[in-house]
PDB file of N, CA and C in Angstrom:
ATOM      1  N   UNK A   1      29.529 -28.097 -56.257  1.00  0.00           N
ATOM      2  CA  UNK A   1      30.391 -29.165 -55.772  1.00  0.00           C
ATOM      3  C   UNK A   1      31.715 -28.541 -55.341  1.00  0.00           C
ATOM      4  N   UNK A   2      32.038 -29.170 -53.832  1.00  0.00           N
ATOM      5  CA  UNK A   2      33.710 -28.440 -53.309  1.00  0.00           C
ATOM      6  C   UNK A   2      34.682 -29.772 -53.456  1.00  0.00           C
ATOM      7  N   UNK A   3      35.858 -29.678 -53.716  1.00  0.00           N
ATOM      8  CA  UNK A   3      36.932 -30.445 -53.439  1.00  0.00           C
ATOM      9  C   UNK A   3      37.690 -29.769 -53.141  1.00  0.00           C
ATOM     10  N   UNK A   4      38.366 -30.806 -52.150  1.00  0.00           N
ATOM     11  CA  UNK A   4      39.652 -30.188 -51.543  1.00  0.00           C
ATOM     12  C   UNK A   4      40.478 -31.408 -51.350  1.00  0.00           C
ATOM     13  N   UNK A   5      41.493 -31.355 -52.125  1.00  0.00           N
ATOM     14  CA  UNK A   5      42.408 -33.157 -52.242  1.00  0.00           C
ATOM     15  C   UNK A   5      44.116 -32.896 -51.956  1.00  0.00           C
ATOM     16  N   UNK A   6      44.186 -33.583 -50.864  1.00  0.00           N
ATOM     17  CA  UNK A   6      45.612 -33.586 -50.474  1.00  0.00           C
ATOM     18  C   UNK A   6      46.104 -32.811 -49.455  1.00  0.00           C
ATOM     19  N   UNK A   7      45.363 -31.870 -48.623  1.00  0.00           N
ATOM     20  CA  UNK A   7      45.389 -31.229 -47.221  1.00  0.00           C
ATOM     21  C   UNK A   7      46.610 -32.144 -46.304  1.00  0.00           C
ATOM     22  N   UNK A   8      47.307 -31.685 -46.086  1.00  0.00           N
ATOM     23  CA  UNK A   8      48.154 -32.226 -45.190  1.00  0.00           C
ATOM     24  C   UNK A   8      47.758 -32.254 -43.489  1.00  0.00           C
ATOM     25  N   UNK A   9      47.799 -33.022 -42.980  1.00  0.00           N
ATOM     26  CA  UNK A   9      46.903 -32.741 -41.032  1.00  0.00           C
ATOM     27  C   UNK A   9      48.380 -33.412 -40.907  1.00  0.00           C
ATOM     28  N   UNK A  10      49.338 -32.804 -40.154  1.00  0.00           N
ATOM     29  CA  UNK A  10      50.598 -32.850 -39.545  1.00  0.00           C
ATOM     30  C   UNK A  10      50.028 -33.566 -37.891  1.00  0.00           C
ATOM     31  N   UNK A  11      48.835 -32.759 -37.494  1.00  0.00           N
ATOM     32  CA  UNK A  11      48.595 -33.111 -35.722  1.00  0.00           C
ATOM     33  C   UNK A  11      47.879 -35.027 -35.901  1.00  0.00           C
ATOM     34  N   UNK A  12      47.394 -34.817 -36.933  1.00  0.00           N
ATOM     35  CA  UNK A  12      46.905 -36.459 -37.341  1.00  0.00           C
ATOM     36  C   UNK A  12      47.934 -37.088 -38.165  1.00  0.00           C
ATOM     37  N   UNK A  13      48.820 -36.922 -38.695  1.00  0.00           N
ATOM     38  CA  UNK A  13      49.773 -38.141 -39.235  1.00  0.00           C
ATOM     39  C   UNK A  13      49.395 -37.993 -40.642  1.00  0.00           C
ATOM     40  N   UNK A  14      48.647 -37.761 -41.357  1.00  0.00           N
ATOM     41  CA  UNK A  14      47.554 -37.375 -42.432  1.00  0.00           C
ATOM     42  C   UNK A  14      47.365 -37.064 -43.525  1.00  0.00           C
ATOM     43  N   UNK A  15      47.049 -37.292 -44.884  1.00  0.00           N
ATOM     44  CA  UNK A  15      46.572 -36.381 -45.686  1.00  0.00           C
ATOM     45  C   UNK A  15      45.018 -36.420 -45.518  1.00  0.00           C
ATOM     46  N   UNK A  16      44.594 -35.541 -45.655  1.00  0.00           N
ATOM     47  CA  UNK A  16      42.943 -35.701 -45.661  1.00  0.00           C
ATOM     48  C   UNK A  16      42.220 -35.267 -46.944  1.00  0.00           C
ATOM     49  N   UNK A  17      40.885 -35.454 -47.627  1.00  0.00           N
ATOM     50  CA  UNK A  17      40.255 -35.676 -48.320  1.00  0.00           C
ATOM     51  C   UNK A  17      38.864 -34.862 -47.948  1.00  0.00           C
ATOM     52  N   UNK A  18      38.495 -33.511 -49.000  1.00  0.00           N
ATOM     53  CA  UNK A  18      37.585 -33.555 -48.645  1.00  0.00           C
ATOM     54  C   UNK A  18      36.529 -33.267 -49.812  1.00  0.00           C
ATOM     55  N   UNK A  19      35.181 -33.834 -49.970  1.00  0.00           N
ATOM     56  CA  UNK A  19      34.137 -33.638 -50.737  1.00  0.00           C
ATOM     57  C   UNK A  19      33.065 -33.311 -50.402  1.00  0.00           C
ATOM     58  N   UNK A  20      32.691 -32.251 -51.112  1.00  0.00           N
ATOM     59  CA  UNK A  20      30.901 -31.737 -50.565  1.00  0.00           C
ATOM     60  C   UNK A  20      29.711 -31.778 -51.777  1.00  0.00           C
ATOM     61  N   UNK A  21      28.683 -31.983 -52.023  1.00  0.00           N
ATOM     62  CA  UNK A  21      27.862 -31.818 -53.012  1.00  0.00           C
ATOM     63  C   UNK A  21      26.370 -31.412 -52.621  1.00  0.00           C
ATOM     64  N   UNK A  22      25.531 -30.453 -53.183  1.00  0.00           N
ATOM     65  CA  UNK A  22      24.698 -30.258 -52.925  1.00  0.00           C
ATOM     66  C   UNK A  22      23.949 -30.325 -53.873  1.00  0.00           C
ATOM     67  N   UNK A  23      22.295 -30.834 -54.023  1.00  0.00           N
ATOM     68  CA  UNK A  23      21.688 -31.686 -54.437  1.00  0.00           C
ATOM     69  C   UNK A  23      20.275 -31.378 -54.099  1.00  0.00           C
ATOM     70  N   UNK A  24      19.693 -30.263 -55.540  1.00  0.00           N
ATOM     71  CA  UNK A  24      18.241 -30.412 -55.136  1.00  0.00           C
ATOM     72  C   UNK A  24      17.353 -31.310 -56.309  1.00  0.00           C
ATOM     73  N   UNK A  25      15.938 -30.969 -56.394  1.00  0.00           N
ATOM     74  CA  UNK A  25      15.137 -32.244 -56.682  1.00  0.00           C
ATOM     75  C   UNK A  25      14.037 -31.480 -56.737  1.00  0.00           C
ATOM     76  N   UNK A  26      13.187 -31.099 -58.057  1.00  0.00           N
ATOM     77  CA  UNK A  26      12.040 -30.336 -58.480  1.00  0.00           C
ATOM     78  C   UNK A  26      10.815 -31.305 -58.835  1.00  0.00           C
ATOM     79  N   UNK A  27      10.298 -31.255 -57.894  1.00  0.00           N
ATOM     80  CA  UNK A  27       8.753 -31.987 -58.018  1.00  0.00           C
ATOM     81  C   UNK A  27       7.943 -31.262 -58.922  1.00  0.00           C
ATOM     82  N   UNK A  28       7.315 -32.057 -60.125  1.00  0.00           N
ATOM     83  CA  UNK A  28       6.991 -31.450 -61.422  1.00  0.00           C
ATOM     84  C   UNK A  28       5.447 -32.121 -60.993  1.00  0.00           C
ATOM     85  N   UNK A  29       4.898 -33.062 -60.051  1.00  0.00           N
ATOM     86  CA  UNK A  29       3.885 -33.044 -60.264  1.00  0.00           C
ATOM     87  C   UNK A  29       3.170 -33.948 -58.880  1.00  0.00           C
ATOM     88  N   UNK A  30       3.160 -32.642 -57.969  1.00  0.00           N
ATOM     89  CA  UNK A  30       2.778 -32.227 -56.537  1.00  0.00           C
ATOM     90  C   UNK A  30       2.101 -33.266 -56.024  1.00  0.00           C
ATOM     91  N   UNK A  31       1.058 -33.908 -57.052  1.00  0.00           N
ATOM     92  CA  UNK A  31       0.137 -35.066 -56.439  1.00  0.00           C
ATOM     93  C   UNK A  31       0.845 -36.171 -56.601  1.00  0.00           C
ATOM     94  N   UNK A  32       2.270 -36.281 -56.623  1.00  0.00           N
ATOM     95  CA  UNK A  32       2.736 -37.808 -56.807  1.00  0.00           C
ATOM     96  C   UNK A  32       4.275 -37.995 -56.261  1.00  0.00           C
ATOM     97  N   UNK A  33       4.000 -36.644 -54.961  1.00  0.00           N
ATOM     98  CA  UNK A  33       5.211 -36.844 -53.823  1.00  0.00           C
ATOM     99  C   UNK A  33       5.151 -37.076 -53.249  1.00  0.00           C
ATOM    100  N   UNK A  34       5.801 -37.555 -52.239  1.00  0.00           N
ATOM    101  CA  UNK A  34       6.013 -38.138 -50.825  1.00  0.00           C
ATOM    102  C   UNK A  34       7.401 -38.028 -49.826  1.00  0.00           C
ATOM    103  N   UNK A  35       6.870 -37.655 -48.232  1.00  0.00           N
ATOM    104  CA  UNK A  35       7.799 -37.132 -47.739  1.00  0.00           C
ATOM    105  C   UNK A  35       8.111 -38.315 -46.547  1.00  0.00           C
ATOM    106  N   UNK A  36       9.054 -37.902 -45.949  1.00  0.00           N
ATOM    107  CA  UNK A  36       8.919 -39.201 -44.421  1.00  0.00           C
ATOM    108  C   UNK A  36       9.622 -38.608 -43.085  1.00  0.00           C
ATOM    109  N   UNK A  37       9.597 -38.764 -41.726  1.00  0.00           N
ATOM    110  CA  UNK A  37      10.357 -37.791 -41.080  1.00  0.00           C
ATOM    111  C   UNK A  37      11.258 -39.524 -40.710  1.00  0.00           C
ATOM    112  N   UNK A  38      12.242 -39.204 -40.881  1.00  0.00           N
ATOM    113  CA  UNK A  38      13.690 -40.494 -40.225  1.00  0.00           C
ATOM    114  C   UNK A  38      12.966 -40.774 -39.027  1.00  0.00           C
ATOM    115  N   UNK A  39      12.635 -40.124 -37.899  1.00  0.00           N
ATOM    116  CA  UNK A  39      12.810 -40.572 -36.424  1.00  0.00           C
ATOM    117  C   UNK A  39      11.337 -41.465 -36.576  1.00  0.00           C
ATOM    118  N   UNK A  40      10.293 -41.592 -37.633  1.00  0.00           N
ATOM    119  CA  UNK A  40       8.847 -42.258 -37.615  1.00  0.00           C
ATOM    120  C   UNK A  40       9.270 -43.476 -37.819  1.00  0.00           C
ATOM    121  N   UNK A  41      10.272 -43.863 -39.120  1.00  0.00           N
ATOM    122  CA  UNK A  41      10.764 -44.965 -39.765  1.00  0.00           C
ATOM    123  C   UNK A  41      11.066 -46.525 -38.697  1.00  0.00           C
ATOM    124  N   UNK A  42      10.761 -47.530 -39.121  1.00  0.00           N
ATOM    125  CA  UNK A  42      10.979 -48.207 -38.272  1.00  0.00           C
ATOM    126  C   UNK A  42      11.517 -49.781 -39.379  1.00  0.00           C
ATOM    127  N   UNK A  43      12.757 -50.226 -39.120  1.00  0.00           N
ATOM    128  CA  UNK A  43      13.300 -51.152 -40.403  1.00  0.00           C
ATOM    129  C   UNK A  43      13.470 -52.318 -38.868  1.00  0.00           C
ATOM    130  N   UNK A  44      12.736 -53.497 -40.030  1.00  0.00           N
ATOM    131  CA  UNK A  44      12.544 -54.762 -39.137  1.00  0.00           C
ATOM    132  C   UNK A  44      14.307 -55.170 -39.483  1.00  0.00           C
ATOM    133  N   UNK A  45      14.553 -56.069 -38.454  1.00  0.00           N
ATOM    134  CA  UNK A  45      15.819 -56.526 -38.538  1.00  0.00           C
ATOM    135  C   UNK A  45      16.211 -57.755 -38.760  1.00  0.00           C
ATOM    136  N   UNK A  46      17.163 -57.715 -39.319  1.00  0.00           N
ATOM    137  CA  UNK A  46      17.023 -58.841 -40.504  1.00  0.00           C
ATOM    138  C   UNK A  46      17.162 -59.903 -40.025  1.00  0.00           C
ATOM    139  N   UNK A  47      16.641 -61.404 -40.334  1.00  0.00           N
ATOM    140  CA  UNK A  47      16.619 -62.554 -40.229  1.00  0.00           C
ATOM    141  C   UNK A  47      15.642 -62.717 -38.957  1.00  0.00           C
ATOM    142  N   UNK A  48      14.919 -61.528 -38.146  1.00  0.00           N
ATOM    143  CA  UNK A  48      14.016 -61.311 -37.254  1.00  0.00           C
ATOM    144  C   UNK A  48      12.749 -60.721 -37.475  1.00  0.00           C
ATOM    145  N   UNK A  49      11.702 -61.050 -36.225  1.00  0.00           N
ATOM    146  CA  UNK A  49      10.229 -60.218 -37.089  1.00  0.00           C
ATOM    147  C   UNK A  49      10.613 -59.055 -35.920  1.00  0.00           C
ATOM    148  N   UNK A  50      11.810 -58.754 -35.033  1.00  0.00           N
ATOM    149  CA  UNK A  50      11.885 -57.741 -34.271  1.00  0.00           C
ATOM    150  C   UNK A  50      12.198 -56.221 -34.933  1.00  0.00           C
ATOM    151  N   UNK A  51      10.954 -55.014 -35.051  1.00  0.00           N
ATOM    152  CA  UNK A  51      11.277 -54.082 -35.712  1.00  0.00           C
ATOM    153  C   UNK A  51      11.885 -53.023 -34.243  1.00  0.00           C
ATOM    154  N   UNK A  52      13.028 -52.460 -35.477  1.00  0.00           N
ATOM    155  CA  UNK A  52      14.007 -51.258 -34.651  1.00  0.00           C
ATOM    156  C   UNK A  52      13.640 -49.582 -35.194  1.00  0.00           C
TER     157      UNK A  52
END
């Protein structure tokens, strides 16, 4: 995990804020994962049967 709190940006008017975290995830039992690619995904929209 990075922080960086209170950076001054003089060209923006600014203090800026920054946070990073990295984040893995150990599959303990191979037959009971699942993956998805974003661009397949398709979320109907709400109060409509029109999917986006």
């Amino acid at each position: 995990m990075r922080k960086s709190v209170g950076v001054k940006n003089d060209k923006k008017d600014r203090i800026e804020n920054f946070e990073c975290m990295s984040m893995a995830y150990l599959v303990e039992q191979l037959g009971k994962a699942a993956t998805l690619e974003f661009d397949n995904v398709k979320l109907k929209k709400s109060g409509s049967d029109v999917w986006e």
